[in-house]
C-alpha atoms as a PDB file:
ATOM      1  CA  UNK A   1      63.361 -18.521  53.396  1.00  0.00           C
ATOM      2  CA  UNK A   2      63.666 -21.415  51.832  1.00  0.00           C
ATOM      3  CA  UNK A   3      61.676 -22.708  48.069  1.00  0.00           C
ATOM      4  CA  UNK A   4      60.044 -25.396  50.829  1.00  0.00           C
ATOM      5  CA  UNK A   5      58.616 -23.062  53.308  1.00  0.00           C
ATOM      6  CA  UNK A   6      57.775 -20.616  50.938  1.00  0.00           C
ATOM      7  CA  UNK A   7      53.762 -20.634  51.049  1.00  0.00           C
ATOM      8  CA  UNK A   8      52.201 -20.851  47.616  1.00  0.00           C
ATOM      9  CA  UNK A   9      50.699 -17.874  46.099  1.00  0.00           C
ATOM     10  CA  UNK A  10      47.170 -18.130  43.736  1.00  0.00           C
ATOM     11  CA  UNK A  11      46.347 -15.079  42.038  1.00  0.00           C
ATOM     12  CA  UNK A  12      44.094 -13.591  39.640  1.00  0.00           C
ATOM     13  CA  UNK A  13      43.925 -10.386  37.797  1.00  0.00           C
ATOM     14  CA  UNK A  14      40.088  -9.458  37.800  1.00  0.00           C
ATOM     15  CA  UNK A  15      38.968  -7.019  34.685  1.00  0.00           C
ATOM     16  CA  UNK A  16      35.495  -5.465  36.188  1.00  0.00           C
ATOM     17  CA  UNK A  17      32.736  -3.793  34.254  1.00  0.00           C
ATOM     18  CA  UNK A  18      30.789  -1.374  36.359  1.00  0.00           C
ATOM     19  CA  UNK A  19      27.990   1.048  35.980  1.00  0.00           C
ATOM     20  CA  UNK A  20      29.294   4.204  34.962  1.00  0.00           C
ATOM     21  CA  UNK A  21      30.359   6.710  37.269  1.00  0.00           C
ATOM     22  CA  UNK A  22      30.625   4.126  40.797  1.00  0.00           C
ATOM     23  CA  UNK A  23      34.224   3.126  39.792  1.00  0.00           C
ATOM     24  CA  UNK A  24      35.195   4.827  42.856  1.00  0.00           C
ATOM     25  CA  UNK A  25      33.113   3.573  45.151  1.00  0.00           C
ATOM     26  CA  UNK A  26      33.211   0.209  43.543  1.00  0.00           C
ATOM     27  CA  UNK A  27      37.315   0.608  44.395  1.00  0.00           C
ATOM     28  CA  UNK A  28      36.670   1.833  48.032  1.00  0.00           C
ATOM     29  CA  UNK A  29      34.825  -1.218  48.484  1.00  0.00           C
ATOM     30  CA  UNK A  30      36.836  -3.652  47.203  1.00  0.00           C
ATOM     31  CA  UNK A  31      39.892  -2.707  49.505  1.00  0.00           C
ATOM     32  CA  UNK A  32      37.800  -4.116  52.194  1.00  0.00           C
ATOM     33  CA  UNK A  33      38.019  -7.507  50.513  1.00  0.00           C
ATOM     34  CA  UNK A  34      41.274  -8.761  52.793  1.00  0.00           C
ATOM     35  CA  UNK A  35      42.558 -10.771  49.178  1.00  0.00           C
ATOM     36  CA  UNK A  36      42.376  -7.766  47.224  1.00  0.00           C
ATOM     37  CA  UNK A  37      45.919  -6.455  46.759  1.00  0.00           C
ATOM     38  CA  UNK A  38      45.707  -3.626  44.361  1.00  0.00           C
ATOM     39  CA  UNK A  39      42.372  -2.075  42.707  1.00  0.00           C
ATOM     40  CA  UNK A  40      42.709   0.489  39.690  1.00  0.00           C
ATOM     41  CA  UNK A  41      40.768   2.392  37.431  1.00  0.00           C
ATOM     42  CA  UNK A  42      41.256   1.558  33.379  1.00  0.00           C
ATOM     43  CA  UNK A  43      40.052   2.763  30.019  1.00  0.00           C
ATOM     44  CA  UNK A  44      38.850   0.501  26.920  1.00  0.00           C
ATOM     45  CA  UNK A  45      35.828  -1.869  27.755  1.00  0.00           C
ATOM     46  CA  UNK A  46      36.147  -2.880  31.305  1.00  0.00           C
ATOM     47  CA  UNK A  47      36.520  -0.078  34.153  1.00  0.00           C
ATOM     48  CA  UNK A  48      38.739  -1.446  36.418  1.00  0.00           C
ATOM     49  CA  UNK A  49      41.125  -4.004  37.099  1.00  0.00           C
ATOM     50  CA  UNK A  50      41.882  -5.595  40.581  1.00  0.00           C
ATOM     51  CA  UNK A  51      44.940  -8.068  41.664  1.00  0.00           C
ATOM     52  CA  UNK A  52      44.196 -11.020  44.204  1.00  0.00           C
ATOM     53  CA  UNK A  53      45.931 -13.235  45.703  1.00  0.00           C
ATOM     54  CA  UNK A  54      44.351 -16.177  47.932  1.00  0.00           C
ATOM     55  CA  UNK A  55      46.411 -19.651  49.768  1.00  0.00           C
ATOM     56  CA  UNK A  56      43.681 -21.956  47.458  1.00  0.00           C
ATOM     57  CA  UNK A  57      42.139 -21.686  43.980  1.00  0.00           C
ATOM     58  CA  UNK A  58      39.098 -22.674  46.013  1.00  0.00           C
ATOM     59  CA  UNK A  59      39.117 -19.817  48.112  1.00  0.00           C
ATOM     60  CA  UNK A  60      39.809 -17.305  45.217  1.00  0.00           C
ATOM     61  CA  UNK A  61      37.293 -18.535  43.241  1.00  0.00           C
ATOM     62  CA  UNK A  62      34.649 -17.666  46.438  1.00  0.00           C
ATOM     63  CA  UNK A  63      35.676 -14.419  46.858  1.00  0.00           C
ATOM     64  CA  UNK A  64      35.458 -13.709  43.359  1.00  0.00           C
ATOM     65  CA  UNK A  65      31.908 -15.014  42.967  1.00  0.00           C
ATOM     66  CA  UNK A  66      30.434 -14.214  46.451  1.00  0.00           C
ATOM     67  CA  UNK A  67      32.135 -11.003  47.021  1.00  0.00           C
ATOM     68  CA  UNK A  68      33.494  -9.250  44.145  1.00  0.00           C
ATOM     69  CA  UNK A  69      30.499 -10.216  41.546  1.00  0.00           C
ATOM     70  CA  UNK A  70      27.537  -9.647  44.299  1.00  0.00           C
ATOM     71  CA  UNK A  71      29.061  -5.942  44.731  1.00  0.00           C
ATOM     72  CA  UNK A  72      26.385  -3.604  43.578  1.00  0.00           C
ATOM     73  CA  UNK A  73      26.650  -1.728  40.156  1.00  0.00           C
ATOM     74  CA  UNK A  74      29.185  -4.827  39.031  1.00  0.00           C
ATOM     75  CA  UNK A  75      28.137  -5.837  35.429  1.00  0.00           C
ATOM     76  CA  UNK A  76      30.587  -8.466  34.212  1.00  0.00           C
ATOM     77  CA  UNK A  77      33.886  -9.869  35.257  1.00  0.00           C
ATOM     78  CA  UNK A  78      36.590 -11.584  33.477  1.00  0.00           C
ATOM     79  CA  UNK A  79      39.278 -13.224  35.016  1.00  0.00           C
ATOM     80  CA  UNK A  80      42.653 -14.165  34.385  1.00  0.00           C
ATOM     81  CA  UNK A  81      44.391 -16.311  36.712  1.00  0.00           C
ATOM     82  CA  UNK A  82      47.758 -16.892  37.695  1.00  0.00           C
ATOM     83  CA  UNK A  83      49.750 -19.707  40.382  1.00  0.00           C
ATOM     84  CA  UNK A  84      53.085 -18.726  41.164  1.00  0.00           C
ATOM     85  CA  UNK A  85      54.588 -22.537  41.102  1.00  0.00           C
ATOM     86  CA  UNK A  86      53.063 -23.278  37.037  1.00  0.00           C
ATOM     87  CA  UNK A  87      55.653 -24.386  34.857  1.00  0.00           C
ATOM     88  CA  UNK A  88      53.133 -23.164  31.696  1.00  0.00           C
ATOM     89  CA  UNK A  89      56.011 -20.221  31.524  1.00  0.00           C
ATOM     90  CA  UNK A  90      59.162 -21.638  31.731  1.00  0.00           C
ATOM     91  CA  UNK A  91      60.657 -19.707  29.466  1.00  0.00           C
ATOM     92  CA  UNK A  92      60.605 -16.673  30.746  1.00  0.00           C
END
């Protein structure tokens, strides 16, 4: 496939703080979400982390705030996002 037909990829890497103890069922959940790619558990101040990946920034940003922050026993989110066609790493 070709750079031109290649479909463009938005993505975020979502750092979730949950009520104690539902991390589990907070994961089983979220691999319902068709955009979620990947859900884990994590140590240190947030409880899990969760990989996305959407066609729009729009669209991303709706599933994160209508689906993924409305989830029961969510507390905070904090995301960091990523498109697959930024120059911002170059380098690299």
């Amino acid at each position: 496939m070709n750079q031109s037909n290649k479909k463009k990829i938005i993505g975020a890497y979502v750092l979730l703080n949950c009520k104690k103890g539902n991390e589990k069922k907070i994961t089983e959940l979220l691999k319902q979400i068709k955009e979620v790619k990947e859900a884990q558990c994590i140590d240190g101040p947030y409880n899990l982390i969760i990989k996305l990946e959407s066609e729009s920034k729009e669209k991303l940003h709706r599933v994160i705030t209508w689906k993924i922050r409305k989830l029961e026993d969510v507390k905070a989110t904090f995301t960091l996002r990523y498109d697959e066609e930024s120059d911002a790493c170059e380098d690299f």
